[in-house]
C-alpha atoms as a PDB file:
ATOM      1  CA  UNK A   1       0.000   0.000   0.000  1.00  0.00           C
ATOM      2  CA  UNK A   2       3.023   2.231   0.976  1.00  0.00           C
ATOM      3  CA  UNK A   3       4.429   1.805  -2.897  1.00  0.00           C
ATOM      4  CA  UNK A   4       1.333   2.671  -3.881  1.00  0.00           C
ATOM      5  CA  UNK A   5       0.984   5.916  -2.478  1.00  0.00           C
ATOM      6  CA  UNK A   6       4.416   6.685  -3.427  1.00  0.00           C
ATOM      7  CA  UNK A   7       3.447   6.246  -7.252  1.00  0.00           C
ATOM      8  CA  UNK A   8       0.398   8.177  -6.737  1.00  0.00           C
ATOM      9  CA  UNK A   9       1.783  10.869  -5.317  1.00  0.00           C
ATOM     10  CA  UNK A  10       5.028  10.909  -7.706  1.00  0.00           C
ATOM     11  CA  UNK A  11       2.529  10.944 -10.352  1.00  0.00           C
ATOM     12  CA  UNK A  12       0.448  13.694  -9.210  1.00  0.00           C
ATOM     13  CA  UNK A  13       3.969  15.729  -8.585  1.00  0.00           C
ATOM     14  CA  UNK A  14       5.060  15.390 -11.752  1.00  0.00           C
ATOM     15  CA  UNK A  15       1.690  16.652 -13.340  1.00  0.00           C
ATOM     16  CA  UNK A  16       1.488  19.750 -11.213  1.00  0.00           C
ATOM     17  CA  UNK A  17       5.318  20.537 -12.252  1.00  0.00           C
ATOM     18  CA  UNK A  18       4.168  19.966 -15.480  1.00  0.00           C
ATOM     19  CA  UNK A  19       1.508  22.528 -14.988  1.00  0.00           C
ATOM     20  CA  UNK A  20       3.569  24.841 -13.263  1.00  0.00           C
ATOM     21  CA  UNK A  21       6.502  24.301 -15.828  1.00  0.00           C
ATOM     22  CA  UNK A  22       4.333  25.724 -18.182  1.00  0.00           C
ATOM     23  CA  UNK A  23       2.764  28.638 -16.441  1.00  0.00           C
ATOM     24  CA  UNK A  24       6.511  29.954 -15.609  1.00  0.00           C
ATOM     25  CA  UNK A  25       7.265  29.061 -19.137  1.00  0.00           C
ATOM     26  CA  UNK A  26       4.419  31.662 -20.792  1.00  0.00           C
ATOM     27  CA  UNK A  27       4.758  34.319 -17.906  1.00  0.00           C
ATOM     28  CA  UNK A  28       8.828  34.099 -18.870  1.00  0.00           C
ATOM     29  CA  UNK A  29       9.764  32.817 -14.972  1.00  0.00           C
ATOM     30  CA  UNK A  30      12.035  30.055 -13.717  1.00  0.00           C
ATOM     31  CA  UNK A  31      10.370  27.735 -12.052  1.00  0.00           C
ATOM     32  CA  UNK A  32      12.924  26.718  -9.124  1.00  0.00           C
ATOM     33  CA  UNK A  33      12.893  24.155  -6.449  1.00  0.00           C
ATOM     34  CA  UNK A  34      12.102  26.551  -3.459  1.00  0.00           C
ATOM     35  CA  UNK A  35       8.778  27.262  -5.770  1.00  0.00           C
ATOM     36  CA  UNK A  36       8.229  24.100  -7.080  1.00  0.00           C
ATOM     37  CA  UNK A  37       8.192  22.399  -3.321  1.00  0.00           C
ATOM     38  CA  UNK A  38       6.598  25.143  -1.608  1.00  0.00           C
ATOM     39  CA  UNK A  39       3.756  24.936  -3.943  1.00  0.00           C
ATOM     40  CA  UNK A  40       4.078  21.206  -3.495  1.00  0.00           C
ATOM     41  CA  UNK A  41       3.582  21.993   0.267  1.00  0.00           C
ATOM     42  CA  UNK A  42       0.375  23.656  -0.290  1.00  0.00           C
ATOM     43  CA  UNK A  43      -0.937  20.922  -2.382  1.00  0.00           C
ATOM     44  CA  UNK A  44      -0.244  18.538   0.082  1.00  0.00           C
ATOM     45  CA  UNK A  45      -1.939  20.684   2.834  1.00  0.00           C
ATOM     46  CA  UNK A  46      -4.976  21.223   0.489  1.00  0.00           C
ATOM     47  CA  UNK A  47      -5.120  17.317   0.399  1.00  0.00           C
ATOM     48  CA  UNK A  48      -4.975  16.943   3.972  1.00  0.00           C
ATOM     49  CA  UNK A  49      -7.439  19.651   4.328  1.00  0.00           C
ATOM     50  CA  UNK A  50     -10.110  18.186   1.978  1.00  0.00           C
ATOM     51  CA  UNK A  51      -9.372  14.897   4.045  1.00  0.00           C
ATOM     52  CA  UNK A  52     -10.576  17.347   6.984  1.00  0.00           C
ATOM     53  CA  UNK A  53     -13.458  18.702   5.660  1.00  0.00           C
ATOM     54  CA  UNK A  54     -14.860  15.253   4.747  1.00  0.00           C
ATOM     55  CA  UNK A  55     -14.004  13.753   8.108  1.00  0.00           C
ATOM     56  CA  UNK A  56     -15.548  16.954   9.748  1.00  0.00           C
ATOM     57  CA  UNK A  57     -18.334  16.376   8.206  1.00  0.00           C
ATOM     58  CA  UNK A  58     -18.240  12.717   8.737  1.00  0.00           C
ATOM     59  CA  UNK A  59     -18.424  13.095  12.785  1.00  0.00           C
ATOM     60  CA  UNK A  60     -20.963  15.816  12.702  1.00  0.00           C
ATOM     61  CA  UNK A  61     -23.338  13.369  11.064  1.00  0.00           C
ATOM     62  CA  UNK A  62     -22.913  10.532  12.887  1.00  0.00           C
ATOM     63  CA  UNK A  63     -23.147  12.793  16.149  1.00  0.00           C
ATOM     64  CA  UNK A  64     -26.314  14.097  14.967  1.00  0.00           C
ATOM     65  CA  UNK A  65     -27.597  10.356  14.469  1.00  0.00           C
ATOM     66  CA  UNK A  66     -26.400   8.830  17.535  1.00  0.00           C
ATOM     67  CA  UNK A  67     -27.883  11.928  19.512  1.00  0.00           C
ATOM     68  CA  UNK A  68     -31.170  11.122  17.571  1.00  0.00           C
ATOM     69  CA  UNK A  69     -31.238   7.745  17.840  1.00  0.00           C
ATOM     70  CA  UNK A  70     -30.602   7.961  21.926  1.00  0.00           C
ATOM     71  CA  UNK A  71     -32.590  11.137  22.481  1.00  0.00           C
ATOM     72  CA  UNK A  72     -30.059  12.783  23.946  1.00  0.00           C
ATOM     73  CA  UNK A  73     -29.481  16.418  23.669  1.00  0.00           C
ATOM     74  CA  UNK A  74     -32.788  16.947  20.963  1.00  0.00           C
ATOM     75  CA  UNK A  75     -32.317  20.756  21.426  1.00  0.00           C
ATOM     76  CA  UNK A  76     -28.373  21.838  21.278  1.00  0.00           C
ATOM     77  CA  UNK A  77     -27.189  17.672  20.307  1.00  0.00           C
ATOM     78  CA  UNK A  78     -26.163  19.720  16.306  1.00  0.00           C
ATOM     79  CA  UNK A  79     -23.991  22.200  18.501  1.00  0.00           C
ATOM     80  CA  UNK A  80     -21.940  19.154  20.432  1.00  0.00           C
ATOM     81  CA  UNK A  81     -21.896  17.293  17.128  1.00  0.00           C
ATOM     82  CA  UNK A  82     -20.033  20.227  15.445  1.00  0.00           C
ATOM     83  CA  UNK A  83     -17.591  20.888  18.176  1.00  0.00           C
ATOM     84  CA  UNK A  84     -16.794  16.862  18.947  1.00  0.00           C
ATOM     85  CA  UNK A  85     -16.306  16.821  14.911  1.00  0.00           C
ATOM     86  CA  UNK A  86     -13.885  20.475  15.021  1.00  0.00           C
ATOM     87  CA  UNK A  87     -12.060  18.995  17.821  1.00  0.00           C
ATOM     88  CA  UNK A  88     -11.699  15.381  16.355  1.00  0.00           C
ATOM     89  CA  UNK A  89     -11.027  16.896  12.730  1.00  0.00           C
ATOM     90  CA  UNK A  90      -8.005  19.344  14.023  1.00  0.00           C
ATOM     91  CA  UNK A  91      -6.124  16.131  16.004  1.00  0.00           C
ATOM     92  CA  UNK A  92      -6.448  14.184  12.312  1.00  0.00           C
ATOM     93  CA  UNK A  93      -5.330  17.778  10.143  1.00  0.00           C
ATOM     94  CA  UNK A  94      -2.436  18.278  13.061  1.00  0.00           C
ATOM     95  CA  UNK A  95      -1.245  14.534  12.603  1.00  0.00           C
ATOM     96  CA  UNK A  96      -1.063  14.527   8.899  1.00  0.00           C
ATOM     97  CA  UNK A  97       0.313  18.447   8.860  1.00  0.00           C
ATOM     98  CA  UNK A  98       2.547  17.283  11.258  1.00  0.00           C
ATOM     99  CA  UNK A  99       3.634  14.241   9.537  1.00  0.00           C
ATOM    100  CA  UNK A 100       3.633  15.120   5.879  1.00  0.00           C
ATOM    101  CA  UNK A 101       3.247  18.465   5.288  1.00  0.00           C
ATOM    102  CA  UNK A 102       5.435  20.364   7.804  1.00  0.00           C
ATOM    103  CA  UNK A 103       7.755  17.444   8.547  1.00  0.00           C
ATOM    104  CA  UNK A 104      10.945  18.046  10.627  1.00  0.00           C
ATOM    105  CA  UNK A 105      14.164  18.531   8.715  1.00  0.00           C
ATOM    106  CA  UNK A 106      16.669  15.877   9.970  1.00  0.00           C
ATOM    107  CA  UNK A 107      18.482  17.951  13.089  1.00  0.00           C
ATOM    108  CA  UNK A 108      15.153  20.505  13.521  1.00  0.00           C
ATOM    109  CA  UNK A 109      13.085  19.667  16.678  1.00  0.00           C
ATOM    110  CA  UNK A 110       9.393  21.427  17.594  1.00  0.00           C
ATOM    111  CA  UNK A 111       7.542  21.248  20.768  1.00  0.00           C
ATOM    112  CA  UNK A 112       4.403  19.288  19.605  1.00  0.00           C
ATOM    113  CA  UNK A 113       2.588  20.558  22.516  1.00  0.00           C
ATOM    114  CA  UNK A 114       3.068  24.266  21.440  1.00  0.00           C
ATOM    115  CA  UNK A 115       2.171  23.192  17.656  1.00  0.00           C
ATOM    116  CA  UNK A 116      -1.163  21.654  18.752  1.00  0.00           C
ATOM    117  CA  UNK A 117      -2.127  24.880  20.504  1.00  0.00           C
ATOM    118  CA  UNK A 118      -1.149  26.342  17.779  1.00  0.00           C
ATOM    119  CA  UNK A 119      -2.967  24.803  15.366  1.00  0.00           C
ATOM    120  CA  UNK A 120      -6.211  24.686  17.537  1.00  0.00           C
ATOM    121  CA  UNK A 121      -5.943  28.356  17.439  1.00  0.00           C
ATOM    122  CA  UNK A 122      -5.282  28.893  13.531  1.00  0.00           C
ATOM    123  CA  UNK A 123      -8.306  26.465  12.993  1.00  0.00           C
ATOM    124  CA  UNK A 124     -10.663  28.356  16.075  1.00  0.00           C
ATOM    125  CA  UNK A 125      -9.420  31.595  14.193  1.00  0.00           C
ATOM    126  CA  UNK A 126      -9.830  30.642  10.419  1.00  0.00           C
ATOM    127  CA  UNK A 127     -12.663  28.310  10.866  1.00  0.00           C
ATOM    128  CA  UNK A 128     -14.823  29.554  13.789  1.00  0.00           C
ATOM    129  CA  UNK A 129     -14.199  33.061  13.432  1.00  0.00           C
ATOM    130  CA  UNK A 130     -13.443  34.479  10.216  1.00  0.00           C
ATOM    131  CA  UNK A 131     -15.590  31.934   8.858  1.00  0.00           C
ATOM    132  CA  UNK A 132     -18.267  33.503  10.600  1.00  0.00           C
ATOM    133  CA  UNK A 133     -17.434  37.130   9.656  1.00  0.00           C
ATOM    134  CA  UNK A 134     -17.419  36.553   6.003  1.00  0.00           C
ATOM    135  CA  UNK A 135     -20.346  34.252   5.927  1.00  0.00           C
ATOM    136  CA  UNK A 136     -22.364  37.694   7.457  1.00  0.00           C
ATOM    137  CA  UNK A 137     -20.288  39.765   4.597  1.00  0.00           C
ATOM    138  CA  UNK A 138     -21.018  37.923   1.931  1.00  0.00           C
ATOM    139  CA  UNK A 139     -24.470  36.400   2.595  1.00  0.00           C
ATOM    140  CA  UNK A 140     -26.326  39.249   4.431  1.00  0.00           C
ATOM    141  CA  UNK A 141     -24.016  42.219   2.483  1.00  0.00           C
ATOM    142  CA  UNK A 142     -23.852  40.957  -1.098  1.00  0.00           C
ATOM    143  CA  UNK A 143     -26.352  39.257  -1.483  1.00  0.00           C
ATOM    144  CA  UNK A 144     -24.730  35.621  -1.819  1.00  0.00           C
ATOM    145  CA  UNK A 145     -26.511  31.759  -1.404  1.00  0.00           C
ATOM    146  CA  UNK A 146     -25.642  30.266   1.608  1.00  0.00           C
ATOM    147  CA  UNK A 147     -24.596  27.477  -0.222  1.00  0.00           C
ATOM    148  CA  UNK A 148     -22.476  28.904  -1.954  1.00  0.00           C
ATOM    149  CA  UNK A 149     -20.998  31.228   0.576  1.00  0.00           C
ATOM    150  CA  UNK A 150     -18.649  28.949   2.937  1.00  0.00           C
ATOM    151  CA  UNK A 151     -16.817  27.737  -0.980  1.00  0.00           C
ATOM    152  CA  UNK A 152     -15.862  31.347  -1.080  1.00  0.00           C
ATOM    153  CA  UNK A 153     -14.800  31.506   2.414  1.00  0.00           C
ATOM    154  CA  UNK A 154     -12.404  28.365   1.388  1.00  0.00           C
ATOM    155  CA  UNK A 155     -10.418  31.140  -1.353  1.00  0.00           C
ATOM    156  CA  UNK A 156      -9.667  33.410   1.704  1.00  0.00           C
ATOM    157  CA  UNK A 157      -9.520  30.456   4.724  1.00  0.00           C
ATOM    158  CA  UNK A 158      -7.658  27.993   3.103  1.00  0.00           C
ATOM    159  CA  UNK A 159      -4.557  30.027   1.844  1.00  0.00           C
ATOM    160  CA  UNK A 160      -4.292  32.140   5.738  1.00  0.00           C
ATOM    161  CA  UNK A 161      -4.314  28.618   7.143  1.00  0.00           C
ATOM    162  CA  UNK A 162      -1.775  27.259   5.166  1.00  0.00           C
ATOM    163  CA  UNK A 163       0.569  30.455   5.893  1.00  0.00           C
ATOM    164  CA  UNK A 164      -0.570  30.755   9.656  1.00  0.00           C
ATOM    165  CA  UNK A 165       0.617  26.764  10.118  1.00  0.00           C
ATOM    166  CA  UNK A 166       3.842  26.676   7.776  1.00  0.00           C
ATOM    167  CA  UNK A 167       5.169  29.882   9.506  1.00  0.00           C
ATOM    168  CA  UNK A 168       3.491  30.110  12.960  1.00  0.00           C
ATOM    169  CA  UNK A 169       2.199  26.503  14.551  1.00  0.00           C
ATOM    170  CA  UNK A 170       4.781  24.649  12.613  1.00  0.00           C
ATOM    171  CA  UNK A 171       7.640  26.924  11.527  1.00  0.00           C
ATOM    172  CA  UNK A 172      10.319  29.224  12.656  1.00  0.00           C
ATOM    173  CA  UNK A 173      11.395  30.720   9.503  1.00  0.00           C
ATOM    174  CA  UNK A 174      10.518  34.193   7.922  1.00  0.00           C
ATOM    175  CA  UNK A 175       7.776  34.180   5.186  1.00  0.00           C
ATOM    176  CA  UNK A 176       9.093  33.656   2.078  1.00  0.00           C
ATOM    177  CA  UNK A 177      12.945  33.398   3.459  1.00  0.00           C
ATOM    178  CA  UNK A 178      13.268  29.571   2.014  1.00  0.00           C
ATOM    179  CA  UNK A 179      11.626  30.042  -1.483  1.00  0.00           C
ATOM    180  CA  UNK A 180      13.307  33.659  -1.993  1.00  0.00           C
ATOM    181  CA  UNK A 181      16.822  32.013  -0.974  1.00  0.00           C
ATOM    182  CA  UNK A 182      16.432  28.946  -3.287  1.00  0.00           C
ATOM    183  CA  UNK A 183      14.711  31.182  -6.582  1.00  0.00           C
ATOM    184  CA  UNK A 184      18.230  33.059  -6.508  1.00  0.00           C
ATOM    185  CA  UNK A 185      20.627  30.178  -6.150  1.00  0.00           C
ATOM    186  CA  UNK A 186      18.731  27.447  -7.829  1.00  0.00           C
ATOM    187  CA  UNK A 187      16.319  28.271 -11.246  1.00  0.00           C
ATOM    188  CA  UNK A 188      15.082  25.231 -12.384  1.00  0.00           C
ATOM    189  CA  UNK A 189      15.235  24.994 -16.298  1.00  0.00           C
ATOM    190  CA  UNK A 190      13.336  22.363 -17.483  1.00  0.00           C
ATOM    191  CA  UNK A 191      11.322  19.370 -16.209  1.00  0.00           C
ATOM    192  CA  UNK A 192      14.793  16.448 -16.383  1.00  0.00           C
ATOM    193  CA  UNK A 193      16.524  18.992 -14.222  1.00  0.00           C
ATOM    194  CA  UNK A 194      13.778  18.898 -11.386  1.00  0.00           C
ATOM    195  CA  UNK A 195      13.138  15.065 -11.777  1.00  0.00           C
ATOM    196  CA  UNK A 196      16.803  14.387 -11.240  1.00  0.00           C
ATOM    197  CA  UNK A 197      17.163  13.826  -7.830  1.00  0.00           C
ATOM    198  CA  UNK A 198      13.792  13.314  -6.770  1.00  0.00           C
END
């Protein structure tokens, strides 16, 4: 199953530089390493993150029917559901963050501890809050479904998460330090180069 995942994921890599490869090529950019893995970084955070959402979603349903099915809680059992499921989906986003898409470089150390917080924080912040906020702007101010509001949120949540949890709950370098560093020592020229050592 492991060499499985390892072809899957080589596979999707080399379609996204692929992708990317082109994009630099028509806007008349190298496409380096720093650019090419940080944006692998945020692919593999988006994955995790849709792996949230569904398992969110996942425990707030079968909250809802257990709560049903047991009459417990007929009046507020939704509002336990959807905090058991935000605490329960943050542990499975900070394993997976943790493990595979802000994994320690060999020597590096992080209190895991202080990341958790951290990450419960990013997520209350991001997902609880400013959530929130821009559900009121853009449902009650311009006029948008609520069905179709919370997608939007995603363009504006998803992107602050990733940057709040690279730099803050899992990081300790500047933003932008690693990919600025490696763009100026390191273009990448074509797609060989980049699938040399990988």
């Amino acid at each position: 199953m492991h060499d499985l995942g390892k072809i899957v994921w080589t596979f999707i890599e080399k379609i996204v530089y692929t992708v990317l490869a082109l994009v630099f090529r028509i806007i008349g950019k190298d496409l380096t390493d720093g650019i090419f893995n940080s944006f692998m970084q945020f692919v593999k955070f988006g994955i995790v993150g849709l792996s949230n959402t569904v398992i969110s979603y996942v425990l707030y349903v079968a909250g809802l029917l257990v709560f049903r099915k047991l009459d417990i809680l007929p009046d507020n059992g939704y509002l336990v559901a959807q905090a058991v499921a935000f605490v329960l989906s943050v542990l499975w986003s900070f394993y997976w963050n943790n493990k595979l898409v802000f994994a320690l470089q060999e020597g590096d150390d992080r209190s895991i501890l202080k990341a958790l917080v951290k990450t419960f924080i990013s997520y209350s912040f991001t997902g609880l809050f400013l959530s929130s906020i821009l559900l009121v702007v853009w449902v009650k101010v311009l006029h948008i479904s609520e069905f179709i509001a919370p997608i939007i949120n995603l363009l504006v949540t998803v992107p602050l998460n990733f940057v709040i949890n690279k730099f803050w709950a899992f990081g300790k370098q500047s933003l932008g330090d690693e990919v600025y560093q490696e763009s100026k020592e390191n273009p990448v020229r074509t797609w060989s180069d980049a699938w040399k050592n990988r």
